[in-house]
PDB file of N, CA and C in Angstrom:
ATOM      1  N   UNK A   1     131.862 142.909  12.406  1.00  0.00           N
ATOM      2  CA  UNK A   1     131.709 142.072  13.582  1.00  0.00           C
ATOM      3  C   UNK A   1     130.680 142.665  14.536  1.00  0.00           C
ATOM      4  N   UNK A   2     130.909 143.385  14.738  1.00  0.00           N
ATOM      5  CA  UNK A   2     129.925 144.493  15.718  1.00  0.00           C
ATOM      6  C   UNK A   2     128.529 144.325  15.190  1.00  0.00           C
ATOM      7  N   UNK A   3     127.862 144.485  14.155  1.00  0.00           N
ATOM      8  CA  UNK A   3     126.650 144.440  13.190  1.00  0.00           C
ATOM      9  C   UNK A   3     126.155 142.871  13.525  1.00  0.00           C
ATOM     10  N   UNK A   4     126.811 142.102  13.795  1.00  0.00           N
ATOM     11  CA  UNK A   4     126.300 140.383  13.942  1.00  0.00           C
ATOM     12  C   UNK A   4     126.848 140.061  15.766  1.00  0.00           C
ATOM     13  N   UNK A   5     127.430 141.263  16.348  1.00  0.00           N
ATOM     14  CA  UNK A   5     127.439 140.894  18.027  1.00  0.00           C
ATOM     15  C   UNK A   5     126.990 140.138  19.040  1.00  0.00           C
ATOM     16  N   UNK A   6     125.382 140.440  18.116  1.00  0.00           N
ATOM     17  CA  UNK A   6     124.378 139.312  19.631  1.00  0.00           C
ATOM     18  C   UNK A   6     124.505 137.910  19.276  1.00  0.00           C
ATOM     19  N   UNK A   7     124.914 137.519  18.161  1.00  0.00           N
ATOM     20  CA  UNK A   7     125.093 136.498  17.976  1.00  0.00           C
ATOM     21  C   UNK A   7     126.409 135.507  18.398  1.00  0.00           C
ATOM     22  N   UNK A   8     127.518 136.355  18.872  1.00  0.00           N
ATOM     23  CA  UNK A   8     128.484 135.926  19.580  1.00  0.00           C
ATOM     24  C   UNK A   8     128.349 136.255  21.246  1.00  0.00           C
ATOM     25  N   UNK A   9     127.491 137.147  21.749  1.00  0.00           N
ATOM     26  CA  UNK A   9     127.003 137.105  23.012  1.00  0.00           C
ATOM     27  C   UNK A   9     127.066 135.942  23.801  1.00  0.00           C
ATOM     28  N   UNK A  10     127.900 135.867  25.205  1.00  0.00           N
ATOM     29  CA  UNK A  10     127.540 134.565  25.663  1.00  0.00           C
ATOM     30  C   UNK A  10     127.991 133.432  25.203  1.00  0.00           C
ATOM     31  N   UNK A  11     129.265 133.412  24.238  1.00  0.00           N
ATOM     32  CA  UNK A  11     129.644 132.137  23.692  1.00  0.00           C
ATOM     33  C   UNK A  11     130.833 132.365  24.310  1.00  0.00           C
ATOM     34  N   UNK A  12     131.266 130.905  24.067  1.00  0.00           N
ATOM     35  CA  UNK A  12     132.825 131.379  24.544  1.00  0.00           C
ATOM     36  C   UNK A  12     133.398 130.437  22.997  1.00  0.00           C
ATOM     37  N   UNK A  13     134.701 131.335  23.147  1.00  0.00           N
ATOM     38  CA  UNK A  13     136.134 131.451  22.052  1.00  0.00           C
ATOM     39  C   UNK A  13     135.821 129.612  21.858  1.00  0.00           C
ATOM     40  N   UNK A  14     136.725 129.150  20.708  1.00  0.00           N
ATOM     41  CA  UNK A  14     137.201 128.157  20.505  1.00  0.00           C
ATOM     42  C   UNK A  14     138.177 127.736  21.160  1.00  0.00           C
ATOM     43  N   UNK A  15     138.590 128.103  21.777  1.00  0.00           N
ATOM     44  CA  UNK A  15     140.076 128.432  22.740  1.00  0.00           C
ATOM     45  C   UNK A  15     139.916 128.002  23.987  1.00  0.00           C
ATOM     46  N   UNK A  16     138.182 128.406  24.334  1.00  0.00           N
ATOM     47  CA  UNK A  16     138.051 128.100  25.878  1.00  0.00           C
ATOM     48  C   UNK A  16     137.318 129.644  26.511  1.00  0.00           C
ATOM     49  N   UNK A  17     138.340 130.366  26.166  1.00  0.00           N
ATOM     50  CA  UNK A  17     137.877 131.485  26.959  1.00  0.00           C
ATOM     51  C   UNK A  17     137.098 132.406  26.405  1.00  0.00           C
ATOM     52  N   UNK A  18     136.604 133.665  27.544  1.00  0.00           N
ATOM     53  CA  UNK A  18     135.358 133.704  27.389  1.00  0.00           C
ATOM     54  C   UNK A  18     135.066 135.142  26.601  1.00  0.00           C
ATOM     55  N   UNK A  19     134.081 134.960  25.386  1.00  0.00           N
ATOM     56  CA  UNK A  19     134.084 136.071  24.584  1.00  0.00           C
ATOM     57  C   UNK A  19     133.089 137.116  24.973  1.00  0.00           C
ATOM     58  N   UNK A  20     132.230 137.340  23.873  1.00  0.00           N
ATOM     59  CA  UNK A  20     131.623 138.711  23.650  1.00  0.00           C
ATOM     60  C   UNK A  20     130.574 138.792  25.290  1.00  0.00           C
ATOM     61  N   UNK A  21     130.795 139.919  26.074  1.00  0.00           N
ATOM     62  CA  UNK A  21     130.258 139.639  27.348  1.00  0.00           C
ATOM     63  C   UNK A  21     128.425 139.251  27.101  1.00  0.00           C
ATOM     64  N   UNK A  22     127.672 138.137  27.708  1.00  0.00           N
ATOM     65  CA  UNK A  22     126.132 137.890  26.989  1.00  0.00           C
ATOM     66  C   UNK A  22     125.166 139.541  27.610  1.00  0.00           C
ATOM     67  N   UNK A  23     124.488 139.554  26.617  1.00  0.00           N
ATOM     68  CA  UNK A  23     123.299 140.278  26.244  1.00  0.00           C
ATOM     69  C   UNK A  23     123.890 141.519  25.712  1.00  0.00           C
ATOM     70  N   UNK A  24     125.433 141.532  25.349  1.00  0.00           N
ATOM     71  CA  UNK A  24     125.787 142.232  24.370  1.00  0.00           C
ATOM     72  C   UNK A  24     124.935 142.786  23.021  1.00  0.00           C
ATOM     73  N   UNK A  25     124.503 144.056  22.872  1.00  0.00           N
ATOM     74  CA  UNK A  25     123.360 144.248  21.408  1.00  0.00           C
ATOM     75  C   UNK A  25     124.754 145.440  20.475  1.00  0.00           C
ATOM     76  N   UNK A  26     124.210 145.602  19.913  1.00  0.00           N
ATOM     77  CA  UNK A  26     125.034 146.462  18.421  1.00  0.00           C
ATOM     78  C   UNK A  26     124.510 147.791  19.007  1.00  0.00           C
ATOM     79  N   UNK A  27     125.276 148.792  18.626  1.00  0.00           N
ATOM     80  CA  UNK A  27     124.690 150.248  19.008  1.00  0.00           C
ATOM     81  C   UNK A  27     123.754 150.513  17.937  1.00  0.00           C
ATOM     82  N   UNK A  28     122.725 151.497  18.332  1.00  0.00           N
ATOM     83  CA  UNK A  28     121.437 151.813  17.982  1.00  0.00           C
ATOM     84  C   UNK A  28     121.932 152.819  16.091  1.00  0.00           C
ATOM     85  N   UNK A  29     123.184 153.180  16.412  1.00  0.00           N
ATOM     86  CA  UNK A  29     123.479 154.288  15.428  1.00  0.00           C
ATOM     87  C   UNK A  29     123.755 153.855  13.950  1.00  0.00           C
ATOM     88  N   UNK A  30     123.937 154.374  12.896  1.00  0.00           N
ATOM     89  CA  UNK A  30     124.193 153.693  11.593  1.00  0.00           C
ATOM     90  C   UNK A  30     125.524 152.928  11.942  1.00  0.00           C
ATOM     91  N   UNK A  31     125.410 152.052  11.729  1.00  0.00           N
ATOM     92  CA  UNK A  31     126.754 150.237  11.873  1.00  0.00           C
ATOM     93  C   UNK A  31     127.875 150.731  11.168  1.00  0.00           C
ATOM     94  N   UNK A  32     128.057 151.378   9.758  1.00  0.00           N
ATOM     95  CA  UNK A  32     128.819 151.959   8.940  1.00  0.00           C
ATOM     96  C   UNK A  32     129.806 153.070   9.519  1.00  0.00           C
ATOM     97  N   UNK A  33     128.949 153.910  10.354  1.00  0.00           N
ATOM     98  CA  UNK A  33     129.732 155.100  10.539  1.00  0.00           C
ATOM     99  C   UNK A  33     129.922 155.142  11.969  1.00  0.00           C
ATOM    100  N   UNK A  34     129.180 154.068  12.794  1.00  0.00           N
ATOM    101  CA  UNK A  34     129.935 154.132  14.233  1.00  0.00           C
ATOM    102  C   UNK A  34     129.623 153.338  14.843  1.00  0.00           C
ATOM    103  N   UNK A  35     130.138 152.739  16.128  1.00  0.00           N
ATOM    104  CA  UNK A  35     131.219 153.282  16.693  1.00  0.00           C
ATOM    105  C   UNK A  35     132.840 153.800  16.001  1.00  0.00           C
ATOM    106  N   UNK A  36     132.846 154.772  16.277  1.00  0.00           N
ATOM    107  CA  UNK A  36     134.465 154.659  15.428  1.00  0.00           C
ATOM    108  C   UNK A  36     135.303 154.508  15.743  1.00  0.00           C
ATOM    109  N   UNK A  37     135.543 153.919  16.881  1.00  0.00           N
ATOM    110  CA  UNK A  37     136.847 153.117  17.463  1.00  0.00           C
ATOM    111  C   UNK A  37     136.309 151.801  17.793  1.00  0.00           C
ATOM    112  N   UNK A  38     135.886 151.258  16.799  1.00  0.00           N
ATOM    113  CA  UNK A  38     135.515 149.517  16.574  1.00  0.00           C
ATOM    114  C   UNK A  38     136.247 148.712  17.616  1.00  0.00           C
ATOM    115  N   UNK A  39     137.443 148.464  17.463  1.00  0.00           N
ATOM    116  CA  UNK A  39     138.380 147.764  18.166  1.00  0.00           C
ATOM    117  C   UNK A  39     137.871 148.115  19.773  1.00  0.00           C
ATOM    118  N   UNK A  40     137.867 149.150  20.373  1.00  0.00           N
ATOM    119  CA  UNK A  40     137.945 150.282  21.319  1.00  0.00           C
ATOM    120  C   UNK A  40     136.361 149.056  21.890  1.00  0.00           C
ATOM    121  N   UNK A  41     135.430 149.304  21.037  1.00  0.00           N
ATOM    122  CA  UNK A  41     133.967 148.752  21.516  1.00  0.00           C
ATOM    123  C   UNK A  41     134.095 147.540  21.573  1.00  0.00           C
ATOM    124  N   UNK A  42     135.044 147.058  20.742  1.00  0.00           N
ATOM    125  CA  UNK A  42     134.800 145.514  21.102  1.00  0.00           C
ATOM    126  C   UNK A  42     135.917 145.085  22.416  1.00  0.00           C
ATOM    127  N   UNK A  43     136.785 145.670  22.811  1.00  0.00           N
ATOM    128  CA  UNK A  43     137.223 145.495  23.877  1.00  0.00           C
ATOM    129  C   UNK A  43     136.312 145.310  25.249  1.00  0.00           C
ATOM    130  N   UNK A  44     135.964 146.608  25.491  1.00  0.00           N
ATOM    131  CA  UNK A  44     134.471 146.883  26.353  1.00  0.00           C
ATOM    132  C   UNK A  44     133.786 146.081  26.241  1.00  0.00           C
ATOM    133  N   UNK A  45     133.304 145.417  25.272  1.00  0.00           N
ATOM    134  CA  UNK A  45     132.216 144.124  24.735  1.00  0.00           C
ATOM    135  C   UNK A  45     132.612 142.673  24.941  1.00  0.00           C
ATOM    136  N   UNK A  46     134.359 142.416  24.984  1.00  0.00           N
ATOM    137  CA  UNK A  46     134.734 141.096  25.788  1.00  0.00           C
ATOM    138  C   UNK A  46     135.148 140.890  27.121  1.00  0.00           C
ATOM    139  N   UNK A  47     134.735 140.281  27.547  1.00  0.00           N
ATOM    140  CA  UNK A  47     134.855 139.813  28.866  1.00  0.00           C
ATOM    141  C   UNK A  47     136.837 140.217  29.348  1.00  0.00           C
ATOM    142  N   UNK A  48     137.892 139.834  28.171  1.00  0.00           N
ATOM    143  CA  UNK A  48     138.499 139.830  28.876  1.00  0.00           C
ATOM    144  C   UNK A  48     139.724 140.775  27.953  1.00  0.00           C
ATOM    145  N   UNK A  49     138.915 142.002  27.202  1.00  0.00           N
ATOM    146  CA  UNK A  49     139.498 142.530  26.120  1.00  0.00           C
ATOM    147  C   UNK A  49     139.559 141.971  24.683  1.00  0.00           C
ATOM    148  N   UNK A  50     139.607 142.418  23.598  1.00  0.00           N
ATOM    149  CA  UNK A  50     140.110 142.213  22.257  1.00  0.00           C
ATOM    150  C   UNK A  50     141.125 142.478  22.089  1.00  0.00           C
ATOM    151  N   UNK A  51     141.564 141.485  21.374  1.00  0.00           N
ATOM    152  CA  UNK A  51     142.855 141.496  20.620  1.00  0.00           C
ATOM    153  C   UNK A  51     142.918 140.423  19.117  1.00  0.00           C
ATOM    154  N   UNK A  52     143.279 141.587  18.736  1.00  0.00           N
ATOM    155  CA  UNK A  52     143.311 141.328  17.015  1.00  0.00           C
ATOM    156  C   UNK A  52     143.860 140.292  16.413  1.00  0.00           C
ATOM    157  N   UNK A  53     145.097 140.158  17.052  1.00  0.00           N
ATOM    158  CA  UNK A  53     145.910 138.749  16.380  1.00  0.00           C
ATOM    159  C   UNK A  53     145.030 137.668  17.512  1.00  0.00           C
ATOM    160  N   UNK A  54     144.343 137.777  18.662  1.00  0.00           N
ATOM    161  CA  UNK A  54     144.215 136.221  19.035  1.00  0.00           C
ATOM    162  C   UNK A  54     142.794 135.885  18.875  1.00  0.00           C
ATOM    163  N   UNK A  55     141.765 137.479  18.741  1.00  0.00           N
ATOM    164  CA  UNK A  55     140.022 136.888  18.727  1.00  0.00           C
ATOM    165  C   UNK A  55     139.393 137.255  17.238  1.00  0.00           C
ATOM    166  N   UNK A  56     140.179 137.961  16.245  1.00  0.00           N
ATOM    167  CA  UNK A  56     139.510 138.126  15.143  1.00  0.00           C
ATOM    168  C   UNK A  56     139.095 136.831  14.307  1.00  0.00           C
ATOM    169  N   UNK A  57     139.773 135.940  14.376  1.00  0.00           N
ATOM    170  CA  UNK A  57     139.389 134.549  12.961  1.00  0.00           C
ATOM    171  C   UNK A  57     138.715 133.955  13.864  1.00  0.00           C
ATOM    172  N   UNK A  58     138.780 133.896  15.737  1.00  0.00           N
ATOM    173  CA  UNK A  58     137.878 132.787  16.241  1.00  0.00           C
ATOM    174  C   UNK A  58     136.538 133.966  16.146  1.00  0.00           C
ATOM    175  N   UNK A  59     136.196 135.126  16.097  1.00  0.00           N
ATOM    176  CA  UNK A  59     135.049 135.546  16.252  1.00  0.00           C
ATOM    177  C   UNK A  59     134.277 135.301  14.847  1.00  0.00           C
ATOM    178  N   UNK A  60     135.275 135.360  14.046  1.00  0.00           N
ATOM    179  CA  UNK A  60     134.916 135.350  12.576  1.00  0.00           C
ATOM    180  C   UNK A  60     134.205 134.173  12.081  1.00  0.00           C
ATOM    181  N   UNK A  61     134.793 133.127  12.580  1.00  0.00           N
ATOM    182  CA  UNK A  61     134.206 131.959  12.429  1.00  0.00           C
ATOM    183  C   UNK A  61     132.396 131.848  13.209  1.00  0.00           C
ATOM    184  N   UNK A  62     132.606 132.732  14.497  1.00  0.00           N
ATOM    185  CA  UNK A  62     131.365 131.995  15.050  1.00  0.00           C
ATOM    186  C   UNK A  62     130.262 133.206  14.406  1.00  0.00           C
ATOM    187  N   UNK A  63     130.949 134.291  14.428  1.00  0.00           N
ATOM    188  CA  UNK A  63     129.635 135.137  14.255  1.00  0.00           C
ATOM    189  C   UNK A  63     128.277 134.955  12.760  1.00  0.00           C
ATOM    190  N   UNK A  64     127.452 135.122  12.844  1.00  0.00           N
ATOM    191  CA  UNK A  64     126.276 135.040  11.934  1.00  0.00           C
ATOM    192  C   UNK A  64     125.981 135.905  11.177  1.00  0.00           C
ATOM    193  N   UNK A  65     126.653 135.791   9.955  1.00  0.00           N
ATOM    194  CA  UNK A  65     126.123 136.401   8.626  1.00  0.00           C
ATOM    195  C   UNK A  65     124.975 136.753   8.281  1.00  0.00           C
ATOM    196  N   UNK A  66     123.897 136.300   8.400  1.00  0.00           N
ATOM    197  CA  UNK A  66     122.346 136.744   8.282  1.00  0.00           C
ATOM    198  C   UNK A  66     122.261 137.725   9.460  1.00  0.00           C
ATOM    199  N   UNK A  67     122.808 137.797  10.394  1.00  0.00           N
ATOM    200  CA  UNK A  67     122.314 139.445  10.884  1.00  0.00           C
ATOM    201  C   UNK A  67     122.561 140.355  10.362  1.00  0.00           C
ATOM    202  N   UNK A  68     124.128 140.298   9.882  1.00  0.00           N
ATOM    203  CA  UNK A  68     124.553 141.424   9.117  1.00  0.00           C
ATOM    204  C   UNK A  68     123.923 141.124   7.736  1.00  0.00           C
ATOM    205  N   UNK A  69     124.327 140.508   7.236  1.00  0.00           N
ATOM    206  CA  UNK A  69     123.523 140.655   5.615  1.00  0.00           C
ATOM    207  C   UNK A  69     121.862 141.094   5.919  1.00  0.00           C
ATOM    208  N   UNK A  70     121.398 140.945   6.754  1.00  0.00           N
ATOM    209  CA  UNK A  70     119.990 141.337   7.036  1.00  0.00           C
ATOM    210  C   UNK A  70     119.955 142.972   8.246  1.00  0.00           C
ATOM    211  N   UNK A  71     120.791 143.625   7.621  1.00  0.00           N
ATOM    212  CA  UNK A  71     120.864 144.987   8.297  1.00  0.00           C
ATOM    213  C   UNK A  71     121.322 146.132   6.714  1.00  0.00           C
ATOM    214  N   UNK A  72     121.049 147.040   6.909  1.00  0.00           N
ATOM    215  CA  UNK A  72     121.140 148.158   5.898  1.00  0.00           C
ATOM    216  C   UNK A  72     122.708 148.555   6.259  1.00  0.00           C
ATOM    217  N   UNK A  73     123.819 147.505   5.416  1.00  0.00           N
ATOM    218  CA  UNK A  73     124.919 147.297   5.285  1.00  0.00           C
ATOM    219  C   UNK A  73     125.447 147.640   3.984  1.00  0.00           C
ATOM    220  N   UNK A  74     125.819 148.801   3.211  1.00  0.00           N
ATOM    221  CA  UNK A  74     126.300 148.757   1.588  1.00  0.00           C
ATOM    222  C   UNK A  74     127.533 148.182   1.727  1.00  0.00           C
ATOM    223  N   UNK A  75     128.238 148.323   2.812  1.00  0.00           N
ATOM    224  CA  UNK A  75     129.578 147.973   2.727  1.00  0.00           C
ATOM    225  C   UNK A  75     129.930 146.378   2.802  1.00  0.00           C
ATOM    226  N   UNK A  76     129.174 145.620   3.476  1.00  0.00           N
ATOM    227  CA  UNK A  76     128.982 144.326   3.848  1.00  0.00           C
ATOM    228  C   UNK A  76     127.768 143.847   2.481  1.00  0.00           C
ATOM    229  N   UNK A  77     127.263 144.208   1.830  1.00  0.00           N
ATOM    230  CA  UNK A  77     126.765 143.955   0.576  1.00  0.00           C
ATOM    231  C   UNK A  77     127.690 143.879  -0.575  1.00  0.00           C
ATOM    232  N   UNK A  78     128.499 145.090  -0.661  1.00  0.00           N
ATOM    233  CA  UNK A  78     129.848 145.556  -1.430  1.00  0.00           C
ATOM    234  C   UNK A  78     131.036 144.307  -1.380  1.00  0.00           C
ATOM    235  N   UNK A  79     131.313 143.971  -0.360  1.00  0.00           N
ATOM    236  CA  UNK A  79     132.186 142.909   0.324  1.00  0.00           C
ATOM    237  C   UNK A  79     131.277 141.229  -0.107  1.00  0.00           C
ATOM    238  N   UNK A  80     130.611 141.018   0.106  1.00  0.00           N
ATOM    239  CA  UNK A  80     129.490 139.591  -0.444  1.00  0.00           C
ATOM    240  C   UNK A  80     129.772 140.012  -1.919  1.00  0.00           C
ATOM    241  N   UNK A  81     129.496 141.144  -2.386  1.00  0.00           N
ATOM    242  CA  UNK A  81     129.481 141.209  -4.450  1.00  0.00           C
ATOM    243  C   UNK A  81     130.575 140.916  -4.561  1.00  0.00           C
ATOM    244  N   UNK A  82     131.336 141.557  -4.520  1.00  0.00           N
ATOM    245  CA  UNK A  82     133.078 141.440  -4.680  1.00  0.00           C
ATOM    246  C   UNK A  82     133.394 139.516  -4.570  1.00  0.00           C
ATOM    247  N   UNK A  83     133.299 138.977  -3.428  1.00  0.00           N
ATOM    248  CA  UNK A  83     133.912 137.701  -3.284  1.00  0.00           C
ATOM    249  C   UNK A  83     133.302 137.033  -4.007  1.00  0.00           C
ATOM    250  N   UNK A  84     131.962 137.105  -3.932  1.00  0.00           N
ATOM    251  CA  UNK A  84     131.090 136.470  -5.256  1.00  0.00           C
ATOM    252  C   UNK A  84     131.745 136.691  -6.819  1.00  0.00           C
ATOM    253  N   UNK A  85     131.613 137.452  -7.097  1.00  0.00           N
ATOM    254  CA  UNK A  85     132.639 138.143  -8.639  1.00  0.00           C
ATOM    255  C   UNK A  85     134.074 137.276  -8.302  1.00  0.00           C
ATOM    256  N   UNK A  86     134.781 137.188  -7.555  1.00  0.00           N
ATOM    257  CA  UNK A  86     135.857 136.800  -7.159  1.00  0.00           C
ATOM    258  C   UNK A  86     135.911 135.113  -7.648  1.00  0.00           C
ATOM    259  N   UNK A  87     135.403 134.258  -6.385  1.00  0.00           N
ATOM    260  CA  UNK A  87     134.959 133.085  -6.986  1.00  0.00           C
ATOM    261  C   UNK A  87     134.156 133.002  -7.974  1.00  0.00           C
ATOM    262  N   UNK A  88     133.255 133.107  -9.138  1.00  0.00           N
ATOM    263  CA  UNK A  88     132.616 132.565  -9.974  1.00  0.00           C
ATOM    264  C   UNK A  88     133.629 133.549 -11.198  1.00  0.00           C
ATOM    265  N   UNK A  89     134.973 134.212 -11.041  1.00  0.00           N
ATOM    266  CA  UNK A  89     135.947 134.701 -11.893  1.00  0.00           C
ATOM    267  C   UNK A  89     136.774 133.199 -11.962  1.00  0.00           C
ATOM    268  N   UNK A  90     137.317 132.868 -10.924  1.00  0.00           N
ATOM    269  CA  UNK A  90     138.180 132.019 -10.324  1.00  0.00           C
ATOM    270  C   UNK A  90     137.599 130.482 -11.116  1.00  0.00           C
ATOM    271  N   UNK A  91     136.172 129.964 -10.620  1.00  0.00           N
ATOM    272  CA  UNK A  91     135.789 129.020 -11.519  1.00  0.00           C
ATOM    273  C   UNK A  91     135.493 128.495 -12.739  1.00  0.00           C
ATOM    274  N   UNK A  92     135.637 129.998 -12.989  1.00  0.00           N
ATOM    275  CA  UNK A  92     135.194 129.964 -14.750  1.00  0.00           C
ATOM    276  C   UNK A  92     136.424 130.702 -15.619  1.00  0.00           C
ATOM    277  N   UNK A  93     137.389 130.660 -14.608  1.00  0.00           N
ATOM    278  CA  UNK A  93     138.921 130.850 -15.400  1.00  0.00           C
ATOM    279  C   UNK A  93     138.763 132.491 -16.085  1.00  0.00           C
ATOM    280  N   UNK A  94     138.279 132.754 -15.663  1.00  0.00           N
ATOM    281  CA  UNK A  94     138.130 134.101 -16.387  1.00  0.00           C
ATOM    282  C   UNK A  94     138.873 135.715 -15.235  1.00  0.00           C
ATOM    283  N   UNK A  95     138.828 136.609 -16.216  1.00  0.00           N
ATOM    284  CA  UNK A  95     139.410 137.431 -15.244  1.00  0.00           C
ATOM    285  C   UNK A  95     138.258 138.600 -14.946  1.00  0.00           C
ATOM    286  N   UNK A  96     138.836 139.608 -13.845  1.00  0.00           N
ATOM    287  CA  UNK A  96     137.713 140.545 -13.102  1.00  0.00           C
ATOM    288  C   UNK A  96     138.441 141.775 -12.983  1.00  0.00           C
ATOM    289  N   UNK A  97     137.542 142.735 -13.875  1.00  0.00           N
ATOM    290  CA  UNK A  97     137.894 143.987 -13.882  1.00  0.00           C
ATOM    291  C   UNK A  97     137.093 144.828 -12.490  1.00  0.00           C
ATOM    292  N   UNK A  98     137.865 145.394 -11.645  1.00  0.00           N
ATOM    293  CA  UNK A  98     136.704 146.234 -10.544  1.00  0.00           C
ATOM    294  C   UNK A  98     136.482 147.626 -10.586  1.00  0.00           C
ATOM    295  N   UNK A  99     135.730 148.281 -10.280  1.00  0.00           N
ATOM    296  CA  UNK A  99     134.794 149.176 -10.608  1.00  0.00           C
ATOM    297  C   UNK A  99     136.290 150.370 -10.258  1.00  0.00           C
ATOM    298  N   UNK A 100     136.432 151.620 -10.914  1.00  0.00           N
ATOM    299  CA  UNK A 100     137.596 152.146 -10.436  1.00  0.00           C
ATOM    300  C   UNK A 100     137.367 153.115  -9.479  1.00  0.00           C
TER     301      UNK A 100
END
């Protein structure tokens, strides 16, 4: 979430209220290894706190995949292979062995 941030900048929730505070940017440091209290930054980063059970699926929904897929992400690359393998297992009835 953090890696695609500016793109929820300035929007507000599906809900009404008001999310990621605007001109919010991603920290400068590798996305992977920090901030390491994620939750912690994205609190600081909403207007009126984070919270997990009520802003994760509405942020999820709005935030933009091409920032992150367009950042030096293995883990968010790793996560796209996987669901991909996942569905085209799923459509073609077949099963999926994962890497151990």
């Amino acid at each position: 979430m953090i890696a695609g941030v500016e793109s929820l900048a300035g929007k507000a929730l599906k809900d009404g209220r008001t999310g990621v505070k605007a001109g919010t940017q991603p920290p400068e440091q590798d996305l992977e290894s920090s901030p390491r209290d994620a939750k912690g930054w994205l609190n600081n980063a909403m207007e009126s706190g984070y919270s997990e059970v009520k802003d994760q699926s509405l942020l999820t929904e709005m935030v933009d995949l091409s920032l992150i897929r367009n950042r030096p992400m293995r883990s968010f690359t790793r996560l796209e292979n996987a669901l991909s393998t996942i569905v085209k297992a799923i459509r073609e009835e077949s099963h999926v062995v994962s890497p151990g």
